[in-house]
Protein backbone atom coordinates (compact mmCIF):
# COMPACT_ATOMS: atom_id res chain seq x y z
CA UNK A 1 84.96 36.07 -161.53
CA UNK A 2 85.64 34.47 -157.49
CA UNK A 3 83.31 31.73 -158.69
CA UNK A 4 86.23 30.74 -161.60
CA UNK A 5 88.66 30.70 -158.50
CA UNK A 6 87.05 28.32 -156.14
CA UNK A 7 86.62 24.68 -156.14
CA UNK A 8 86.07 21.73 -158.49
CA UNK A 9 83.97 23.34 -161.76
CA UNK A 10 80.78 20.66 -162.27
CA UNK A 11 78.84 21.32 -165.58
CA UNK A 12 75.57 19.80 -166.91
CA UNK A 13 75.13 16.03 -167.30
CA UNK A 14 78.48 14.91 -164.60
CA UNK A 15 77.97 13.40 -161.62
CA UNK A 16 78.83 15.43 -158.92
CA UNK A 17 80.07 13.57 -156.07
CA UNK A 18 77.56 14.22 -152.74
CA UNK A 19 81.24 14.65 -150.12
CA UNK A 20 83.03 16.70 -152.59
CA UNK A 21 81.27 19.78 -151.53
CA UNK A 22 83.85 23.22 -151.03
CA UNK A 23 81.82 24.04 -147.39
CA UNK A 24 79.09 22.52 -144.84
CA UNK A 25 76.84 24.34 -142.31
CA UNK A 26 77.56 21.66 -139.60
CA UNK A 27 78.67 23.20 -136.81
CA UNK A 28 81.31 20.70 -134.78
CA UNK A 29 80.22 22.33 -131.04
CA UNK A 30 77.00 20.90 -131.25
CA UNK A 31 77.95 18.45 -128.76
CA UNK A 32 76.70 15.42 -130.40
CA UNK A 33 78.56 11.94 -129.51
CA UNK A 34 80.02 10.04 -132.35
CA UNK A 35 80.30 12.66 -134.59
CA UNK A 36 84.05 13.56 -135.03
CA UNK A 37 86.16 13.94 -137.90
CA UNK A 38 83.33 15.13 -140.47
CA UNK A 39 80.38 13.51 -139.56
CA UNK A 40 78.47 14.35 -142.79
CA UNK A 41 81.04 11.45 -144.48
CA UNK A 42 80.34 7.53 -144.84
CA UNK A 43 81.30 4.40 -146.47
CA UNK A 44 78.73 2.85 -148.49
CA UNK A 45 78.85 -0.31 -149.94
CA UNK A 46 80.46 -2.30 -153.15
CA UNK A 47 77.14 -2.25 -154.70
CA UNK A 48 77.88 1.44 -155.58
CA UNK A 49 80.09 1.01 -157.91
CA UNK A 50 78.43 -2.08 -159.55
CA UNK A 51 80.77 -3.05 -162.38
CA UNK A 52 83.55 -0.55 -162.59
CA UNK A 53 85.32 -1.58 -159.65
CA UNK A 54 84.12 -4.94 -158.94
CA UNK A 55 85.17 -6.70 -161.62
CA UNK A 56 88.49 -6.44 -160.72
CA UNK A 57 88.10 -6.35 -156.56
CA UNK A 58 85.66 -8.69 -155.10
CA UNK A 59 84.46 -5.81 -152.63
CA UNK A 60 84.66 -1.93 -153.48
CA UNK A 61 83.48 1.35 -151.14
CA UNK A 62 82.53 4.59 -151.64
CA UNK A 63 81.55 7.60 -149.69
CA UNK A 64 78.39 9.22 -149.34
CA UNK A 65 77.15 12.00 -146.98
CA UNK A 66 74.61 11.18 -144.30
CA UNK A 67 73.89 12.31 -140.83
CA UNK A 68 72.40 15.71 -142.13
CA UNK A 69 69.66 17.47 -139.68
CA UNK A 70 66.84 19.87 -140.74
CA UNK A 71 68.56 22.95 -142.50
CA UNK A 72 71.56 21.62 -142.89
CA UNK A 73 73.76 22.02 -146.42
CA UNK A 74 76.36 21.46 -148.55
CA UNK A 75 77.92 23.96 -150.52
CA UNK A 76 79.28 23.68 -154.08
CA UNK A 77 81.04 26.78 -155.46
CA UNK A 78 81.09 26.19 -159.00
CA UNK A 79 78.24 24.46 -160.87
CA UNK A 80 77.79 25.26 -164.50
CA UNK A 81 74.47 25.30 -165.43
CA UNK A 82 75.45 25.80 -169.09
CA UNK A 83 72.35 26.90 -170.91
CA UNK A 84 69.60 25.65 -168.36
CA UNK A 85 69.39 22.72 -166.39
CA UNK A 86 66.11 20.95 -166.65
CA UNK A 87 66.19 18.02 -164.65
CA UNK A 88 68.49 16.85 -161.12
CA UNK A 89 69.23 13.38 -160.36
CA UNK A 90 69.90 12.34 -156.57
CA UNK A 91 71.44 8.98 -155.97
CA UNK A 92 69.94 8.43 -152.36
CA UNK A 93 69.22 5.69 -149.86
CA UNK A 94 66.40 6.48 -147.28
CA UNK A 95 65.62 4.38 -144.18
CA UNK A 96 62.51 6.34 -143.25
CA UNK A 97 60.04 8.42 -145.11
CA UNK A 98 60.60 12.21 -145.36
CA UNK A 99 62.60 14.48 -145.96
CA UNK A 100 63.27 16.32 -148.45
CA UNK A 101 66.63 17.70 -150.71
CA UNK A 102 66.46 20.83 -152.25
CA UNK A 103 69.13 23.01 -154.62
CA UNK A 104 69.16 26.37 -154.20
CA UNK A 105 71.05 28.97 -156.01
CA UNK A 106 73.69 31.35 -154.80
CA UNK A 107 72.66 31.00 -150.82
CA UNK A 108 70.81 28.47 -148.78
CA UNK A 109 68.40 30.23 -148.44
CA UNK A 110 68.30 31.30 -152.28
CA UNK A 111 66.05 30.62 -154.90
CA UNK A 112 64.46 27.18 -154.69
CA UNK A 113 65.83 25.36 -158.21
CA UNK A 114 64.35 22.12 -157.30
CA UNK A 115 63.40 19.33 -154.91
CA UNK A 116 62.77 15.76 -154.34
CA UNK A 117 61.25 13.91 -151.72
CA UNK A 118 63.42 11.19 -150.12
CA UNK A 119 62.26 7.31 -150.17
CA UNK A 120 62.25 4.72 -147.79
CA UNK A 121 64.70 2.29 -150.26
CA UNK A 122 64.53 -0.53 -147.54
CA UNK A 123 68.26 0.84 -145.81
CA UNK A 124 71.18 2.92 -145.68
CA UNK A 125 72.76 0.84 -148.53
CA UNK A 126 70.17 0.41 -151.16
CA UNK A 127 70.59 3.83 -153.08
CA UNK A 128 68.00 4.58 -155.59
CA UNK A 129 67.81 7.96 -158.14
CA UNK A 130 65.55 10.21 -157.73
CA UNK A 131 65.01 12.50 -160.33
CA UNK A 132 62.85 16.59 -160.06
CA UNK A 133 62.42 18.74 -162.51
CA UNK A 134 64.69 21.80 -161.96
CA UNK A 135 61.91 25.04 -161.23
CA UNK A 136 64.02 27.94 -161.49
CA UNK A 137 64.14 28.48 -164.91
CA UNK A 138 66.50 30.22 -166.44
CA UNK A 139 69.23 29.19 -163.95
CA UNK A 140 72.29 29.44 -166.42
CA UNK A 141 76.17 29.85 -166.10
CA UNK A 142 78.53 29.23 -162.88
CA UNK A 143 76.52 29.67 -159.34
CA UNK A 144 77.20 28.21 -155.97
CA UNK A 145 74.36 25.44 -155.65
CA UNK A 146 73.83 24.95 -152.22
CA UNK A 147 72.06 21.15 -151.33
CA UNK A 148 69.88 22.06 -148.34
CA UNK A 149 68.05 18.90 -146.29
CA UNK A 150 64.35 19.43 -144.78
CA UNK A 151 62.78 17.11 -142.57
CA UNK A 152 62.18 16.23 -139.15
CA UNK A 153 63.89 12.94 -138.60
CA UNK A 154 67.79 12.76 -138.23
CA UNK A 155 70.16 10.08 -140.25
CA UNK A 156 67.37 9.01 -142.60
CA UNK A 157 69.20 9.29 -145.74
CA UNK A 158 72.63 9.23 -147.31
CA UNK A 159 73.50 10.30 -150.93
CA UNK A 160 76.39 9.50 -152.71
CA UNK A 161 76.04 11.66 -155.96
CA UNK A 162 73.64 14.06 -157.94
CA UNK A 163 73.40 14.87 -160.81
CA UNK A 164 71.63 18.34 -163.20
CA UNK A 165 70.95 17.95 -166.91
CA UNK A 166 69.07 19.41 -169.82
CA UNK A 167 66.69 17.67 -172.43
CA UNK A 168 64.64 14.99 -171.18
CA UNK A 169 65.67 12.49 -167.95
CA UNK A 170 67.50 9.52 -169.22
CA UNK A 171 66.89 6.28 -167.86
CA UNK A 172 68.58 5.12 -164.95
CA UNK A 173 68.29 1.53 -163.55
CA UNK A 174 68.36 1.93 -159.74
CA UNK A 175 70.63 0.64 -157.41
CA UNK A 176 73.75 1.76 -159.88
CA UNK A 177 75.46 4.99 -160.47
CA UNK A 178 75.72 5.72 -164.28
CA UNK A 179 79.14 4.47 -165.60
CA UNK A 180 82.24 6.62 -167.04
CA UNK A 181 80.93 5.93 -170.90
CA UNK A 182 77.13 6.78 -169.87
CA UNK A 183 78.06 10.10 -168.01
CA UNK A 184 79.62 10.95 -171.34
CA UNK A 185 77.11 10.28 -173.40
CA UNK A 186 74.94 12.42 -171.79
CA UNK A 187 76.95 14.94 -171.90
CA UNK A 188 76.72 15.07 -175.82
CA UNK A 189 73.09 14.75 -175.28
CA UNK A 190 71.93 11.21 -176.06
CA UNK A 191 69.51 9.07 -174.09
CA UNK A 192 70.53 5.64 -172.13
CA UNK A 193 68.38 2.82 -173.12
């Protein structure tokens, strides 16, 4: 019952925001210039929002984490994975090959629930989503999922949002994050076209 205590509850089929996380294994004495404040948080571009925002600004932002090194994660206290999840959606942007992101349950060093393999999307602003299929199976109820980064090279991603669902993957043109209407749909189980 701590889990129905802590943090923002995320269930099956909502985006979950990537810099919304309830902890971070970044340690702040590593010494590294330029990386004050918390230096897992960026701005991304207007593209992001593509439509919601823009058509009443000319120019929106939004955040997205970045900056991780090898081990490094992000902790979420309280994901619902309802009934199963069967699929995870990561909106990323990769400058380099490699790398990998992986959700694991409970710990970060937990049960591997799934992984995906990070693409060069041609820069730091051109996010693409990346779906896996989740492994673990049955991972159901509240857990802590815990987004863990492998991979050698340093500040070759960001993410902005991910995503776990059941049934089969919908759809998703890249370069946009799915819209209020679309998240809901899901939700009830439909398909985007």
């Amino acid at each position: 019952d701590e889990l129905r205590r802590e943090g923002n509850l995320h269930r099956l089929g909502e985006k979950i925001e990537a810099e919304q996380y309830d902890g971070q294994s970044y340690l702040l004495n590593r010494a590294e210039p330029g990386r004050e404040g918390n230096p897992l948080t960026a701005l991304t571009s207007s593209y992001v929002h593509n439509g919601e925002l823009t058509d009443t600004f000319t120019e929106a932002v939004d955040l997205a984490v970045y900056n991780m090194r090898d081990g490094d994660w992000l902790r979420y206290n309280r994901v619902d994975f309802g009934n199963g999840a069967d699929w995870a959606n990561f909106f990323v942007s990769g400058t380099k090959d490699g790398g990998t992101l992986e959700i694991r349950v409970d710990s970060p060093e937990g049960e591997l629930a799934a992984a995906a393999e990070i693409p060069d999307t041609g820069g730091g602003e051109k996010f693409v989503n990346v779906f896996a299929d989740v492994e673990k199976k049955p991972v159901a109820g509240v857990h802590r999922l815990f987004l863990v980064y492998r991979g050698e090279k340093k500040d070759s991603f960001r993410i902005s949002w991910f995503m776990l669902g059941a049934g089969s993957r919908p759809e998703i043109p890249d370069g946009r994050p799915l819209r209020l209407s679309e998240r809901v749909h899901l939700r009830s189980g439909g398909q985007l076209f």
